[in-house]
C-alpha atoms as a PDB file:
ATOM      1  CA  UNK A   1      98.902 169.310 -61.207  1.00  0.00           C
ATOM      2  CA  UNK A   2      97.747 166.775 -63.856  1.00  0.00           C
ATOM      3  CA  UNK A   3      99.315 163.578 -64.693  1.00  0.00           C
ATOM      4  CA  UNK A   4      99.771 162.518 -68.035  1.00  0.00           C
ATOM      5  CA  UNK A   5      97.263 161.928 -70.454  1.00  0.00           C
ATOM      6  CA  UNK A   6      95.507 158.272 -70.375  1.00  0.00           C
ATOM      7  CA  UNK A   7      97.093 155.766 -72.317  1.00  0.00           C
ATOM      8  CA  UNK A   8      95.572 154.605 -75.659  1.00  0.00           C
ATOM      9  CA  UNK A   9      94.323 151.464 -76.133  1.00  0.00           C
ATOM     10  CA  UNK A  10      92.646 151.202 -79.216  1.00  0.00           C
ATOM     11  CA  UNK A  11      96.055 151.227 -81.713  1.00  0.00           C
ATOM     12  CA  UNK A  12      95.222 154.736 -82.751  1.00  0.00           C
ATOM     13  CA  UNK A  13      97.423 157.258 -83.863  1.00  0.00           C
ATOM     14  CA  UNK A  14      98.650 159.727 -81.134  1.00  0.00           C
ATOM     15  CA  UNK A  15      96.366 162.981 -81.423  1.00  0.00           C
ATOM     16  CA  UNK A  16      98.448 165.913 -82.551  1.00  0.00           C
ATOM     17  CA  UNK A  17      96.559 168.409 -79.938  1.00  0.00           C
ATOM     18  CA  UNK A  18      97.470 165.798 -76.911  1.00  0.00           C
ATOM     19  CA  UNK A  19     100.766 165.438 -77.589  1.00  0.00           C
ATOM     20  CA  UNK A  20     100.599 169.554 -78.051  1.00  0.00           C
ATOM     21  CA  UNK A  21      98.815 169.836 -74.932  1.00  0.00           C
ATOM     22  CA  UNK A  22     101.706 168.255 -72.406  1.00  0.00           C
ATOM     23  CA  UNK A  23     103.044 171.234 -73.104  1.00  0.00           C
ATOM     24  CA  UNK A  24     102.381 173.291 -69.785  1.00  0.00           C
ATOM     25  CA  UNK A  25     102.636 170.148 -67.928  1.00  0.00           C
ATOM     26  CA  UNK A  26     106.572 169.822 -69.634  1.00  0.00           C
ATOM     27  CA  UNK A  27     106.964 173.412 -68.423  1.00  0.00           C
ATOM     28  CA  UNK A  28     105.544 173.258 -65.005  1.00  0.00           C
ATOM     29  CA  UNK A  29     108.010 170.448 -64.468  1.00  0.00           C
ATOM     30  CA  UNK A  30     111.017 171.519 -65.909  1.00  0.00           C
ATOM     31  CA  UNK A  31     110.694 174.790 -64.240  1.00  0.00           C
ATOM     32  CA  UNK A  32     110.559 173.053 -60.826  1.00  0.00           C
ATOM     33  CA  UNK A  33     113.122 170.787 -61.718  1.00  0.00           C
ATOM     34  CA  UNK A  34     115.693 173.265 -62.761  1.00  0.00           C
ATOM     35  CA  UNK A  35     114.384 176.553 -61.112  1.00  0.00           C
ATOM     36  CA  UNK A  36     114.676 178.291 -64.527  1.00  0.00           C
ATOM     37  CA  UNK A  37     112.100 178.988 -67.039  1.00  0.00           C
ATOM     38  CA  UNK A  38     114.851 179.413 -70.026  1.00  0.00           C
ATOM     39  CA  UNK A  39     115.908 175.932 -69.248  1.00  0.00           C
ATOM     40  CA  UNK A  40     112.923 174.509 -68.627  1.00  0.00           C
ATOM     41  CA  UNK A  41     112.002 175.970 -72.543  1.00  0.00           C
ATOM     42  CA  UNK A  42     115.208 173.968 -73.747  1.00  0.00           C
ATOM     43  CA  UNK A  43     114.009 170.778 -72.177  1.00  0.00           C
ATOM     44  CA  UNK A  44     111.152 170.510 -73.466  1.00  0.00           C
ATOM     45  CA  UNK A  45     111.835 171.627 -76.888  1.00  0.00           C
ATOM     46  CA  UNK A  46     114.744 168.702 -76.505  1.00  0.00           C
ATOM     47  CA  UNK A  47     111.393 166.492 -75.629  1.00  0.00           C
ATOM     48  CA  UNK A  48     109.620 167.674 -78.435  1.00  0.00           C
ATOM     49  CA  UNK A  49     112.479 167.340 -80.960  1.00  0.00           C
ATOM     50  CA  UNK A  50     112.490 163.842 -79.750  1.00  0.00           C
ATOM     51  CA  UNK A  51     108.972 162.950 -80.152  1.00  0.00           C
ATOM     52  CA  UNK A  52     109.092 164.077 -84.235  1.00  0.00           C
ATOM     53  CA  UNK A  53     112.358 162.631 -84.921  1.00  0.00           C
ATOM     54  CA  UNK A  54     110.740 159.053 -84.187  1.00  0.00           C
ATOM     55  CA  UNK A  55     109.075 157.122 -87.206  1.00  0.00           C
ATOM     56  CA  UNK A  56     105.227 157.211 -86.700  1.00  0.00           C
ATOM     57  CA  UNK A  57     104.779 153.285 -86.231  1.00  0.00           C
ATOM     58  CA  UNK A  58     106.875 154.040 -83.048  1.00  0.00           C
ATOM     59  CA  UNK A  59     104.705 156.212 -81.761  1.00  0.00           C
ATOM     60  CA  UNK A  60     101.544 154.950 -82.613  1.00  0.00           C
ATOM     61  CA  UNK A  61     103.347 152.139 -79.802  1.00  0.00           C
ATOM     62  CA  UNK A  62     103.737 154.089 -77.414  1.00  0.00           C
ATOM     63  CA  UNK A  63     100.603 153.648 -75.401  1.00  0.00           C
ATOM     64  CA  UNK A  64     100.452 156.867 -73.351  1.00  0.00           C
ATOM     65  CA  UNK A  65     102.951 159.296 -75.022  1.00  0.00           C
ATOM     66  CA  UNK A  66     101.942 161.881 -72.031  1.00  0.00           C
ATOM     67  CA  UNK A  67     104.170 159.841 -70.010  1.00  0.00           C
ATOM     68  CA  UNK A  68     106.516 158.956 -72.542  1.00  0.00           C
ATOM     69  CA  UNK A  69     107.554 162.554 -73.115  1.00  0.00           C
ATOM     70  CA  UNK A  70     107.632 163.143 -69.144  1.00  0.00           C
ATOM     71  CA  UNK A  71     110.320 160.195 -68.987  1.00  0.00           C
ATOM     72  CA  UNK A  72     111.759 161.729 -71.390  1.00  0.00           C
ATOM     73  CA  UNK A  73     111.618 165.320 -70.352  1.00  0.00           C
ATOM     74  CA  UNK A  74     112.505 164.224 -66.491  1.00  0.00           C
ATOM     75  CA  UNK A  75     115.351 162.180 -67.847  1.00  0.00           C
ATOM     76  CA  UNK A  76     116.861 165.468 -69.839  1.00  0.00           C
ATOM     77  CA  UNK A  77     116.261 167.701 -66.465  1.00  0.00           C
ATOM     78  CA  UNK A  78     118.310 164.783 -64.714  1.00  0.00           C
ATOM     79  CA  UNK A  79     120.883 165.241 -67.020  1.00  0.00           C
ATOM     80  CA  UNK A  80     120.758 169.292 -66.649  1.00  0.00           C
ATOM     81  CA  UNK A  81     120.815 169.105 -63.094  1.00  0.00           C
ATOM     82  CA  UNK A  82     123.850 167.538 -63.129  1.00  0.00           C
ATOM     83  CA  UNK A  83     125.754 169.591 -65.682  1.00  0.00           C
ATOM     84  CA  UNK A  84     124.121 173.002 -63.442  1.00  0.00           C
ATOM     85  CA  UNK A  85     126.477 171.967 -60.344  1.00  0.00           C
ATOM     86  CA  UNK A  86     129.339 172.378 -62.205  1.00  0.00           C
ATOM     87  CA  UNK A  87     128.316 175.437 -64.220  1.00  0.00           C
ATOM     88  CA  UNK A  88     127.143 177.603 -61.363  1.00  0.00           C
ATOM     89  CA  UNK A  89     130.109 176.787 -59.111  1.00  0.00           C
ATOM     90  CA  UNK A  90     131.550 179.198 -62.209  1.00  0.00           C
ATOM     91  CA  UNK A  91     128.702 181.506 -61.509  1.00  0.00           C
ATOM     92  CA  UNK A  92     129.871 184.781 -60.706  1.00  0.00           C
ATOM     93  CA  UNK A  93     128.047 185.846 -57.304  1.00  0.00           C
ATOM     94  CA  UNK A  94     124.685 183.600 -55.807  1.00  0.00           C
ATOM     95  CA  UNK A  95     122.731 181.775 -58.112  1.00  0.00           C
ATOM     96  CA  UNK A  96     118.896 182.449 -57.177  1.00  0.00           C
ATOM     97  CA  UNK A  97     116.438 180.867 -59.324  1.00  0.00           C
ATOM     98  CA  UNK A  98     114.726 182.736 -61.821  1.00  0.00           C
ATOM     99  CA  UNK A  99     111.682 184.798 -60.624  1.00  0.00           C
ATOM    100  CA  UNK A 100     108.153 184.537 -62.468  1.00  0.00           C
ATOM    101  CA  UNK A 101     105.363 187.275 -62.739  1.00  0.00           C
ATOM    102  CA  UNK A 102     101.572 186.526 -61.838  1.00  0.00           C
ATOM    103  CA  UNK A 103      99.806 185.169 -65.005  1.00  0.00           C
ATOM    104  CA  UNK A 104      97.838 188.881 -65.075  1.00  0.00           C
ATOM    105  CA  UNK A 105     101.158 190.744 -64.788  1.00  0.00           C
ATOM    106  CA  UNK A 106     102.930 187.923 -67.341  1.00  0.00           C
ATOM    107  CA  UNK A 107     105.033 189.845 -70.284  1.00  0.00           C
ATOM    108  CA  UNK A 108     106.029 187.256 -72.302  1.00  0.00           C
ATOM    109  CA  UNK A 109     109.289 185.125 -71.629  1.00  0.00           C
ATOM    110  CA  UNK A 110     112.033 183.904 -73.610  1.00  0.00           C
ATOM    111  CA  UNK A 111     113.641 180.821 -74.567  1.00  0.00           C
ATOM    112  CA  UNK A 112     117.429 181.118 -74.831  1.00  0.00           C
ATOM    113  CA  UNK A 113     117.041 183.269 -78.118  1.00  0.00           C
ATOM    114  CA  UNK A 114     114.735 185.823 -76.565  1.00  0.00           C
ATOM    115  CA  UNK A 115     111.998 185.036 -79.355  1.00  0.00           C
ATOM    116  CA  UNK A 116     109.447 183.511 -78.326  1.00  0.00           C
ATOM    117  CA  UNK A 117     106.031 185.722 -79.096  1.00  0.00           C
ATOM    118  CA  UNK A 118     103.838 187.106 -75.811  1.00  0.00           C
ATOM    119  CA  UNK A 119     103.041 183.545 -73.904  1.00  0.00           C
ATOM    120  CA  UNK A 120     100.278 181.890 -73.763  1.00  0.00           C
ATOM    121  CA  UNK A 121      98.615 180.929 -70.938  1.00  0.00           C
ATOM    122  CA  UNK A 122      99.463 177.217 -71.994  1.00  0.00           C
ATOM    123  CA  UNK A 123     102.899 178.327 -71.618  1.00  0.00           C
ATOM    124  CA  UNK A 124     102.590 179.516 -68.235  1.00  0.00           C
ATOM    125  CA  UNK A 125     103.920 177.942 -64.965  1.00  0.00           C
ATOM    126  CA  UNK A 126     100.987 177.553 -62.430  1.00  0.00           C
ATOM    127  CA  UNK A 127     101.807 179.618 -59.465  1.00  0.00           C
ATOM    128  CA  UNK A 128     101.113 177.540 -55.910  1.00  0.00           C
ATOM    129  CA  UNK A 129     103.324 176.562 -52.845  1.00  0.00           C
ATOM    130  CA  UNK A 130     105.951 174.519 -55.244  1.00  0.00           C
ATOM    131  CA  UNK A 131     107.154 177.522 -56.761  1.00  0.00           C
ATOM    132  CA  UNK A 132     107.627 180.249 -53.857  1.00  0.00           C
ATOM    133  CA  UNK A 133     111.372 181.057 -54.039  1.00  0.00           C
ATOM    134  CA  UNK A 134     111.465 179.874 -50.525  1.00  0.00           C
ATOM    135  CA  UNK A 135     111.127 176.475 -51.492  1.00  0.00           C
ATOM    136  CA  UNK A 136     112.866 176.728 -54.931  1.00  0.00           C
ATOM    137  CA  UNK A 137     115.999 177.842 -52.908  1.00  0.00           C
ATOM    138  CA  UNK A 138     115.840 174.733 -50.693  1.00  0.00           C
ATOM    139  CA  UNK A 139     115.250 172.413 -53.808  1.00  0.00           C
ATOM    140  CA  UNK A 140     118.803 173.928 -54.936  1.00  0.00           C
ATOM    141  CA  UNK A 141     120.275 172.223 -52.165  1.00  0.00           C
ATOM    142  CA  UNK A 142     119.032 168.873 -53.093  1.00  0.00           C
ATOM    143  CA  UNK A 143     121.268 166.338 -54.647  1.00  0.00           C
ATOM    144  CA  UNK A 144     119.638 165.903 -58.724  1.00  0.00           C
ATOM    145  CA  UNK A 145     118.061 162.414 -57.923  1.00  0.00           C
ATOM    146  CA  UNK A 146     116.627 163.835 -54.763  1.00  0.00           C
ATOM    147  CA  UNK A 147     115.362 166.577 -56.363  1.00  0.00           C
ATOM    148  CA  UNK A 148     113.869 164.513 -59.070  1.00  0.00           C
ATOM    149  CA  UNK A 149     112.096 162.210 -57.307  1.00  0.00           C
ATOM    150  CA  UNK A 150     110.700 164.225 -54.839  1.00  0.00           C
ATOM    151  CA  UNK A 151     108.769 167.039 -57.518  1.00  0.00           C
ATOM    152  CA  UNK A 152     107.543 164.190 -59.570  1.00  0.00           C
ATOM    153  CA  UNK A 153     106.337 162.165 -56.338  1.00  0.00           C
ATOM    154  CA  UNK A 154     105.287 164.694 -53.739  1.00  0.00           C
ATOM    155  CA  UNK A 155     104.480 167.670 -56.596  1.00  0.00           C
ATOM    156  CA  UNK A 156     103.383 165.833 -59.591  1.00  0.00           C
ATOM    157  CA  UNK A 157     101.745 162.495 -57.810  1.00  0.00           C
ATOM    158  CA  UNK A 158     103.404 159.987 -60.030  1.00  0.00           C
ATOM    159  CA  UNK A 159     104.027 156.977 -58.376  1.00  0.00           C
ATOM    160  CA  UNK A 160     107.309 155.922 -57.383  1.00  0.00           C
ATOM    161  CA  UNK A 161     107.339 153.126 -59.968  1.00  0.00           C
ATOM    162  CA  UNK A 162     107.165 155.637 -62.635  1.00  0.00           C
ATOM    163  CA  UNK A 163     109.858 158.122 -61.259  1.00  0.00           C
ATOM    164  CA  UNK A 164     112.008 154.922 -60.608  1.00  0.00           C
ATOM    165  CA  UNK A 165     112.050 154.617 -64.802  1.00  0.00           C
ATOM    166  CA  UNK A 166     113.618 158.394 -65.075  1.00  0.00           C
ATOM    167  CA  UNK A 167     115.809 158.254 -62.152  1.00  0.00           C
ATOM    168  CA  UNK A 168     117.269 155.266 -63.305  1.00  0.00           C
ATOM    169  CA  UNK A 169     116.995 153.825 -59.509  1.00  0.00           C
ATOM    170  CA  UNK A 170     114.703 150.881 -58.245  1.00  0.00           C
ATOM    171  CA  UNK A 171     111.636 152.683 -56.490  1.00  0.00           C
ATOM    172  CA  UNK A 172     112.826 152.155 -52.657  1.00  0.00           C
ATOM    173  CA  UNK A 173     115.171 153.948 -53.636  1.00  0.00           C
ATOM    174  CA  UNK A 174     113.256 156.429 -55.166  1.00  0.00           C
ATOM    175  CA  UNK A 175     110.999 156.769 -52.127  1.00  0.00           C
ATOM    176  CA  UNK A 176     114.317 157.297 -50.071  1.00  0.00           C
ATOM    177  CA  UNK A 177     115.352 159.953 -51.996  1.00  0.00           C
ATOM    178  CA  UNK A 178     112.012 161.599 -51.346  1.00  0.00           C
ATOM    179  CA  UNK A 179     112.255 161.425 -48.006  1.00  0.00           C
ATOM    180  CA  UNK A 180     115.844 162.765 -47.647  1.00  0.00           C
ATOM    181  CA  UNK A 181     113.959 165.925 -49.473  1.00  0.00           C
ATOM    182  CA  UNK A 182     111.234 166.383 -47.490  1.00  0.00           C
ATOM    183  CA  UNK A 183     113.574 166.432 -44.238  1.00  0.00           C
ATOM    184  CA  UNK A 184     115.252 169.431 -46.287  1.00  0.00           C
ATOM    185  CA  UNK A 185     112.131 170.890 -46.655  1.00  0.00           C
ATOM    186  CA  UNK A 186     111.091 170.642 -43.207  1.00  0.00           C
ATOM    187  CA  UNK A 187     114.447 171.917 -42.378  1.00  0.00           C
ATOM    188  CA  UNK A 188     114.262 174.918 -44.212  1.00  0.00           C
ATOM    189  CA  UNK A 189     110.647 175.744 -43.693  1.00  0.00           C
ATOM    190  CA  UNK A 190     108.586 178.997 -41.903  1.00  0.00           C
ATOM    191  CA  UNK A 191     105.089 179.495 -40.790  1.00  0.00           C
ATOM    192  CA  UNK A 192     103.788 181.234 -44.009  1.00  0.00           C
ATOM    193  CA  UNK A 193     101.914 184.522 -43.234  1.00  0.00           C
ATOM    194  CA  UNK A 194      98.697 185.255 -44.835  1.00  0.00           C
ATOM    195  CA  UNK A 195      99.293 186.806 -48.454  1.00  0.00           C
ATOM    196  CA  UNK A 196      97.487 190.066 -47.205  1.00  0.00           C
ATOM    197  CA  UNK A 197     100.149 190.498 -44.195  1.00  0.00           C
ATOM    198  CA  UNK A 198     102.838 189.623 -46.707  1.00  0.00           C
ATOM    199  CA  UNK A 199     101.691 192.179 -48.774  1.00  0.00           C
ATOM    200  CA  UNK A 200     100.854 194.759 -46.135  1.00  0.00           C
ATOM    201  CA  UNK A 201     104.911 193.912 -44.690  1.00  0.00           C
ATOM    202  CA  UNK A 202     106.200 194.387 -48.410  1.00  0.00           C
ATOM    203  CA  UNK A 203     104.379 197.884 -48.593  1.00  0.00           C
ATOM    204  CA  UNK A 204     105.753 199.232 -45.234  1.00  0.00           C
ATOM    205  CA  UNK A 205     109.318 198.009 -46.804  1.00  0.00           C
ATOM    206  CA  UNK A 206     108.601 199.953 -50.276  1.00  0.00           C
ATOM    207  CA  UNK A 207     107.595 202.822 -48.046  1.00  0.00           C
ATOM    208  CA  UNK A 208     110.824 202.694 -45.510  1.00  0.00           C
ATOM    209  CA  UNK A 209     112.903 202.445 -49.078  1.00  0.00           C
ATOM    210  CA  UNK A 210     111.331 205.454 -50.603  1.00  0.00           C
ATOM    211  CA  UNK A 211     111.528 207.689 -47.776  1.00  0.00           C
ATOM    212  CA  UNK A 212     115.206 207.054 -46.936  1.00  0.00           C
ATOM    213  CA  UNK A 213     114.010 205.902 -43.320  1.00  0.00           C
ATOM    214  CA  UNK A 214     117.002 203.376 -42.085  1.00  0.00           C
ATOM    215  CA  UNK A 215     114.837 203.118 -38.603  1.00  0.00           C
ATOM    216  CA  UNK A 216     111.773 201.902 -40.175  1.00  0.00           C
ATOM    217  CA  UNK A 217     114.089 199.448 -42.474  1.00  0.00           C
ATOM    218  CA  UNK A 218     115.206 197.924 -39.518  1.00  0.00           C
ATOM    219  CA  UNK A 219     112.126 197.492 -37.551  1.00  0.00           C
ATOM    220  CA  UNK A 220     110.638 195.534 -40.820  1.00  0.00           C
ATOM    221  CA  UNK A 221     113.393 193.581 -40.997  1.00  0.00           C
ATOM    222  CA  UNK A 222     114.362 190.389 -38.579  1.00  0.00           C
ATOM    223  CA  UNK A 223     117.090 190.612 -36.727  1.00  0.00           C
ATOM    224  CA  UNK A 224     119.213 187.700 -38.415  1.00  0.00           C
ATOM    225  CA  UNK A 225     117.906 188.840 -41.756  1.00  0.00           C
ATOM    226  CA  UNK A 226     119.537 187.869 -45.058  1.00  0.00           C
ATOM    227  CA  UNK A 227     119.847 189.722 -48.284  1.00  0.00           C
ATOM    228  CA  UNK A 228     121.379 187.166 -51.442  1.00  0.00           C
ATOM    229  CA  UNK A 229     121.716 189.441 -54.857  1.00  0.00           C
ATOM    230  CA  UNK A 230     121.997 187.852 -57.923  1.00  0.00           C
ATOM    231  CA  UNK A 231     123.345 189.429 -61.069  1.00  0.00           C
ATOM    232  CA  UNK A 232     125.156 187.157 -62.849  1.00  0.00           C
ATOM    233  CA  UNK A 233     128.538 188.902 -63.405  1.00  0.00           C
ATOM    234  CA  UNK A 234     126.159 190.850 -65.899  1.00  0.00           C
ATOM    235  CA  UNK A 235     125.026 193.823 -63.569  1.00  0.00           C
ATOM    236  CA  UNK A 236     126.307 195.296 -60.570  1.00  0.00           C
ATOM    237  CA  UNK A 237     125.287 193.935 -57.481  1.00  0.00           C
ATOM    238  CA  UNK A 238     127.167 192.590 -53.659  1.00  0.00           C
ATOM    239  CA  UNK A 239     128.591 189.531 -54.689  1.00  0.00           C
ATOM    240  CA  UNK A 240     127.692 188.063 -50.965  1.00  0.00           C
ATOM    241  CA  UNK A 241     124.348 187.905 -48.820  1.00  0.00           C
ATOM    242  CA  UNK A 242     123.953 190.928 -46.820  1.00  0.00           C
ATOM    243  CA  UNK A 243     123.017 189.646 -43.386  1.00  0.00           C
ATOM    244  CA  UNK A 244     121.217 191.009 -40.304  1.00  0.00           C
ATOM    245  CA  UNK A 245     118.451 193.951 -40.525  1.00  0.00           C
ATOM    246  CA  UNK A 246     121.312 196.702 -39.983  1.00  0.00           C
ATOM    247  CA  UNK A 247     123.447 195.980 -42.433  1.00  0.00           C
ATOM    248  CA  UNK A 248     120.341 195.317 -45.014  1.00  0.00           C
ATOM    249  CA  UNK A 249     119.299 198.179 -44.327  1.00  0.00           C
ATOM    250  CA  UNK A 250     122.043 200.782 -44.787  1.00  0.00           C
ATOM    251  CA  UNK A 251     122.784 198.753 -48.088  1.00  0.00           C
ATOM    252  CA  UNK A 252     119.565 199.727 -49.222  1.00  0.00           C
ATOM    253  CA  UNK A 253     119.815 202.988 -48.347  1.00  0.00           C
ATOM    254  CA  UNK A 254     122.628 203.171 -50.329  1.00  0.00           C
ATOM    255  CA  UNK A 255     121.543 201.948 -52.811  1.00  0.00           C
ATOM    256  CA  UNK A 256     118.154 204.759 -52.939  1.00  0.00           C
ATOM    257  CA  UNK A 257     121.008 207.125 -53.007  1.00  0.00           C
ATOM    258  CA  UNK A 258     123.083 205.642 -55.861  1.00  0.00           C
ATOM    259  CA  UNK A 259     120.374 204.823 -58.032  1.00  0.00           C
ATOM    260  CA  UNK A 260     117.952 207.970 -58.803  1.00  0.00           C
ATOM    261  CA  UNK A 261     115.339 207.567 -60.656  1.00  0.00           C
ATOM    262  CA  UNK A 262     114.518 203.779 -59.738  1.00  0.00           C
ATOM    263  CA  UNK A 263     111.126 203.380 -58.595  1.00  0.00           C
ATOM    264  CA  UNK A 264     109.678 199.834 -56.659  1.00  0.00           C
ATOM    265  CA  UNK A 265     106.298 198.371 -57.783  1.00  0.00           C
ATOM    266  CA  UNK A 266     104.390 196.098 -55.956  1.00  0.00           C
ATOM    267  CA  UNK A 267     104.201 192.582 -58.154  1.00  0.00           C
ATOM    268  CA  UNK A 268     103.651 189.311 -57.105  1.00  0.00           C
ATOM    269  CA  UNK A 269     106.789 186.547 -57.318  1.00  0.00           C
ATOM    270  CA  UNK A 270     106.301 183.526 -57.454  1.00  0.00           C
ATOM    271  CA  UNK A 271     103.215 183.414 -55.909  1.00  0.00           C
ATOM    272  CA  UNK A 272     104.106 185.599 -53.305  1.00  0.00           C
ATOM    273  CA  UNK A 273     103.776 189.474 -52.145  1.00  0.00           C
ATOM    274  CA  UNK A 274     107.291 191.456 -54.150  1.00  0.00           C
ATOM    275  CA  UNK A 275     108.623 194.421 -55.661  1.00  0.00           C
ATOM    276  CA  UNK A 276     110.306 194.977 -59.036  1.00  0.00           C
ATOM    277  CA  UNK A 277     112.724 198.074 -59.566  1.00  0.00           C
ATOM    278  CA  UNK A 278     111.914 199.834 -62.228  1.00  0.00           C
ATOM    279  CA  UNK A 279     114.657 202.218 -64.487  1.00  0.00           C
ATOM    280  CA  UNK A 280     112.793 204.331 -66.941  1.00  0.00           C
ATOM    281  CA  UNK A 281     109.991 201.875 -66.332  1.00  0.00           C
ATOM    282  CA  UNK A 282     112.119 199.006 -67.339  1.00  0.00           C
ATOM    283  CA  UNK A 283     112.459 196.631 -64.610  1.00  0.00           C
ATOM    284  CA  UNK A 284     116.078 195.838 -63.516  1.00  0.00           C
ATOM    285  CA  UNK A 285     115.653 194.025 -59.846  1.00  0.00           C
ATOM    286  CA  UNK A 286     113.279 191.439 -59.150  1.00  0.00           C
ATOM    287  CA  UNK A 287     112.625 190.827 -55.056  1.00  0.00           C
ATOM    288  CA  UNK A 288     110.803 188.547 -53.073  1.00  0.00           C
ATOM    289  CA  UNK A 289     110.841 187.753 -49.703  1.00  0.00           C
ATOM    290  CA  UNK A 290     110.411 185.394 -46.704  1.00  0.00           C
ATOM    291  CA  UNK A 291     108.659 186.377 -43.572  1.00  0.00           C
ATOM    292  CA  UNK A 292     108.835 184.772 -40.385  1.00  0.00           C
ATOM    293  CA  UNK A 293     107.177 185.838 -36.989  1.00  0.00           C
ATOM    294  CA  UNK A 294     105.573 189.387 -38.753  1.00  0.00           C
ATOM    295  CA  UNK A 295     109.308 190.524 -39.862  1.00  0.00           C
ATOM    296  CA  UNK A 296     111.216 190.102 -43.301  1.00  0.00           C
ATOM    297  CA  UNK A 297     113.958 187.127 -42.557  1.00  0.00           C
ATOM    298  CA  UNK A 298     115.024 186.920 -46.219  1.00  0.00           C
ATOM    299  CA  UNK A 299     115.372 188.551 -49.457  1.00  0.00           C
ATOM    300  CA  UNK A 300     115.987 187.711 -52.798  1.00  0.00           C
ATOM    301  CA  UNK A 301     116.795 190.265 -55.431  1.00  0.00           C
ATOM    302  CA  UNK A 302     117.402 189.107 -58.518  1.00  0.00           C
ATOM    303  CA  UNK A 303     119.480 191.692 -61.124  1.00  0.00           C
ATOM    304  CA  UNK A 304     120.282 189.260 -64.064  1.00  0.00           C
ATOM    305  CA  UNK A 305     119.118 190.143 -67.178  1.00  0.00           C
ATOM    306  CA  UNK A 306     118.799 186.986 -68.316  1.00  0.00           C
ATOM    307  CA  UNK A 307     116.567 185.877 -65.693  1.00  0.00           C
ATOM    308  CA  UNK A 308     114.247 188.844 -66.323  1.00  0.00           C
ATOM    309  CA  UNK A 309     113.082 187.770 -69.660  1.00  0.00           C
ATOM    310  CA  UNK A 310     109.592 187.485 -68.269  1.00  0.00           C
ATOM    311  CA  UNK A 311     109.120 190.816 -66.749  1.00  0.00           C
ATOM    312  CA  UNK A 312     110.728 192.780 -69.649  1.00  0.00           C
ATOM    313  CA  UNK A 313     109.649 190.656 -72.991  1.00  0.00           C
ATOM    314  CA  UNK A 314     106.134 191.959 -74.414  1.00  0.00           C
END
């Protein structure tokens, strides 16, 4: 990840294409931040609207405005964060965070309107080891601050004098915030397979699905395995994880029987080896998955409409 752009030093005018440019920075951070790429379009169009609304003596003062709008930007996801706890204890069923498409396999998103034109690759979050929904899930267990500091710190590489200015803390407290999120992460974290096993694993599972076979189902899937659906009160969809390969997989086979005419494609999520379900060629489910020891330990499936803006947008 970059930082923000070098401070000016000469009195000039902020360039219009700089400021322009922290654009996919703004996004990369308020999608790790809040874990959803419609939000993350809100913040920084907040950031933006902030920018413009001051005179232009103010910010021909500001001597980096790169970091300026990132204060500003990680201040608003602060702010979000706090306001999400309350809204998705309202949310009807598990709240996953929304799942991206591989910049080659990229539709289009949408802000909270559903406008937006095809994105541009400027618009698009960069795909590494920060946004796997493995991790994303364990950053939703983080406390706001924790979560703050520890992205801009550990993901973003500003120092802890910086993030202490948007989390409104001194910066040893900053850097124990960061800690307390790395033990979470350590916590929570697997051995990572190589992508071409994950993707190998994912086949088998598309295969198992398609052919109805419960006995290959289970033998992909780890014992203590667990399934969390998220639909949003919008679609149909269990309401609780599924857990252990069994009972996965007898769900699934139920649901090949419900639904015909849905096909699986192999995509990448996040970064990651998935499968979309497709209706009519529409997608409808978005999966990805966890594997641990050469088995499937968790999946993902997210049915939301709302969070599959990406994937169905062109």
């Amino acid at each position: 990840m970059s930082t923000p752009s070098e401070p000016r030093h000469d009195g000039s005018a902020p360039d219009l294409d700089a400021i322009v440019g922290e654009r996919r920075q703004l996004i990369n951070l308020g999608y790790r931040l809040l874990g959803s790429l419609a939000e993350a379009e809100d913040v920084v169009q907040e950031t933006y609207t902030r920018w413009y609304a001051m005179p232009r003596e103010q910010q021909e003062a500001i001597e980096s405005p790169g970091a300026w709008l990132t204060k500003v930007a990680g201040r608003i996801c602060l702010d979000v964060l706090g306001s999400a706890r309350a809204r998705r204890e309202r949310y009807v069923g598990a709240w996953i965070p929304e799942p991206l498409p591989d910049r080659g396999e990229w539709s289009g998103g949408g802000g909270a309107g559903g406008g937006r034109a095809p994105a541009d690759p400027a618009d698009q979050v960069t795909l590494d080891e920060s946004v796997n929904m493995a991790f994303l899930v364990v950053l939703e267990s983080m406390t706001p601050a924790e979560r703050v500091a520890f992205i801009l710190h550990d993901v973003f590489r500003y120092p802890f004098a910086d993030v202490a200015e948007i989390v409104g803390r001194t910066p040893a407290a900053c850097r124990q915030l960061a800690s307390s999120a790395r033990r979470r992460i350590r916590a929570g974290r697997t051995s990572a397979a190589p992508v071409a096993g994950q993707a190998a694993l994912v086949r088998h599972f598309k295969e198992a699905w398609e052919s109805r076979d419960i006995k290959a189902l289970v033998g992909l899937l780890d014992p203590d395995a667990v399934m969390t659906a998220d639909g949003g009160g919008m679609v149909g969809t269990v309401l609780r994880p599924v857990e252990g390969a069994e009972g996965i997989a007898q769900y699934l086979i139920h649901i090949a029987d419900k639904a015909r005419g849905l096909e699986l494609v192999e995509r990448t999520v996040n970064g990651r080896p998935g499968l979309v379900a497709q209706h009519t060629g529409v997608p409808v489910t978005v999966a990805a998955f966890e594997i641990t020891g050469g088995r499937i330990s968790r999946i993902w499936a997210v049915r939301n409409p709302e969070k599959l803006r990406a994937w169905t947008e062109g």
